[in-house]
Protein backbone atom coordinates (compact mmCIF):
# COMPACT_ATOMS: atom_id res chain seq x y z
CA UNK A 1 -34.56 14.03 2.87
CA UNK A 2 -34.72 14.56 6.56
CA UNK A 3 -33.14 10.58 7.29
CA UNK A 4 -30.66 10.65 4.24
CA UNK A 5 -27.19 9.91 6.26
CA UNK A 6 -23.87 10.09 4.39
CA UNK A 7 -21.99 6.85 5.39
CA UNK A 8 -20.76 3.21 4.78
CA UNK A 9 -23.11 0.34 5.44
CA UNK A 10 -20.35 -1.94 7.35
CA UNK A 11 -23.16 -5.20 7.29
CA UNK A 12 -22.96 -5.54 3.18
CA UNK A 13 -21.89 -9.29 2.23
CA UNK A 14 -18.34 -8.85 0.92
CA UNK A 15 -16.38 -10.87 -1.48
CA UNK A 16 -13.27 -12.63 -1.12
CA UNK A 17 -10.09 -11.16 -2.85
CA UNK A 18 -6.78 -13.32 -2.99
CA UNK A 19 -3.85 -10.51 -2.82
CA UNK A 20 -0.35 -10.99 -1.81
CA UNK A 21 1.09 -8.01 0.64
CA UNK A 22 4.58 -6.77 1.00
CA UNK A 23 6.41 -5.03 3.40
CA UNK A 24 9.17 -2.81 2.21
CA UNK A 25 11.67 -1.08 5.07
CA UNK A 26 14.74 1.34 4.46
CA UNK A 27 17.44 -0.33 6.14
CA UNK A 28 19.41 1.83 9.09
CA UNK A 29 16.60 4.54 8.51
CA UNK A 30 17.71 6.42 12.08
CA UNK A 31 21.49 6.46 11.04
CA UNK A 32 20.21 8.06 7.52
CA UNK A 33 18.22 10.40 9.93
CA UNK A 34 20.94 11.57 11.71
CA UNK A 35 23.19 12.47 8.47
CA UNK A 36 20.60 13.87 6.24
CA UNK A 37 19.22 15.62 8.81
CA UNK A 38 16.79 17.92 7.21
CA UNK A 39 17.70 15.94 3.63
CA UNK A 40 15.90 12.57 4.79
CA UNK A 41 12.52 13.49 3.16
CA UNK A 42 14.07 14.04 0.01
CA UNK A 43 16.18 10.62 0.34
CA UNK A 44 12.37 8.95 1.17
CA UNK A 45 11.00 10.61 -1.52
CA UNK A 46 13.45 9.00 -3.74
CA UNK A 47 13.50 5.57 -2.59
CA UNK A 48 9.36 6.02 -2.78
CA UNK A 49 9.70 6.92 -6.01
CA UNK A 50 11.38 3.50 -7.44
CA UNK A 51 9.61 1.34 -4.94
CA UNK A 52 6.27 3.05 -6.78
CA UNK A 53 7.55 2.62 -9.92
CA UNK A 54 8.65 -1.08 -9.78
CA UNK A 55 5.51 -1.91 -8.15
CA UNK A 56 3.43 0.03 -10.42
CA UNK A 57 5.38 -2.08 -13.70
CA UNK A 58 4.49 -5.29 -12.14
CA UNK A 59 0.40 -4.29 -11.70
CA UNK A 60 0.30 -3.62 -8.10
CA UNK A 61 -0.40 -0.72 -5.58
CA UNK A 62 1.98 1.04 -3.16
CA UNK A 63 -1.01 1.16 0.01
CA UNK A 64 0.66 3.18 2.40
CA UNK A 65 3.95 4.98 3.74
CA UNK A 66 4.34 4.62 7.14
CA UNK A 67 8.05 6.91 7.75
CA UNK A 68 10.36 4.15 6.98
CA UNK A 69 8.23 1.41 5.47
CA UNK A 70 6.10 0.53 2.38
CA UNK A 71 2.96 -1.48 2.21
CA UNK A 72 2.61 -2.64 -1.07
CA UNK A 73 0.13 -5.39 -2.58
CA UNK A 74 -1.12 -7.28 -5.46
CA UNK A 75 -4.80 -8.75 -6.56
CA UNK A 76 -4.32 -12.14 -7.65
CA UNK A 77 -6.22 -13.16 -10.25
CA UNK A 78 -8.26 -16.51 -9.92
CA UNK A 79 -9.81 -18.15 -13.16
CA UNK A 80 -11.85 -19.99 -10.73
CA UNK A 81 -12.73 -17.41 -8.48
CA UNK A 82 -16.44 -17.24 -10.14
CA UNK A 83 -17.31 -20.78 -8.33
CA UNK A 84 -16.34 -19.88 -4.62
CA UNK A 85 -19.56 -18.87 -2.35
């Protein structure tokens, strides 16, 4: 038990994934800033919540929310992907 480490083995073979990644941005996100003030986390909030939403209806993943931005992506699916090395 002594040598048991917790941790990812980073030298695993991987497997390729075809996705497709998108990039969403709020538009003039310092002039919203400076008007909602205190009120731009809830205007995020709801702009996060219908980028989520639409992306979630069309089978992908919201990644991450950086401030401003959304990085959003879909798995493709490949009926060949069994035959690639």
């Amino acid at each position: 038990k002594g040598n048991d480490t917790a941790g990812a083995n980073a030298m695993i073979p991987g497997r390729m994934v075809d996705c497709i990644f998108g990039y969403c941005d709020i538009q003039n996100f310092a002039d919203a800033t400076q008007i909602l003030q205190d009120k731009v986390m809830v205007f995020v909030n709801q702009i996060a919540e219908i980028v989520h939403g639409i992306v979630d209806e069309y089978a992908g993943a919201a990644n991450k929310n950086i401030g401003e931005a959304f990085l959003l992506v879909w798995r493709l699916i490949d009926a060949d992907a069994s035959h690639r090395t």
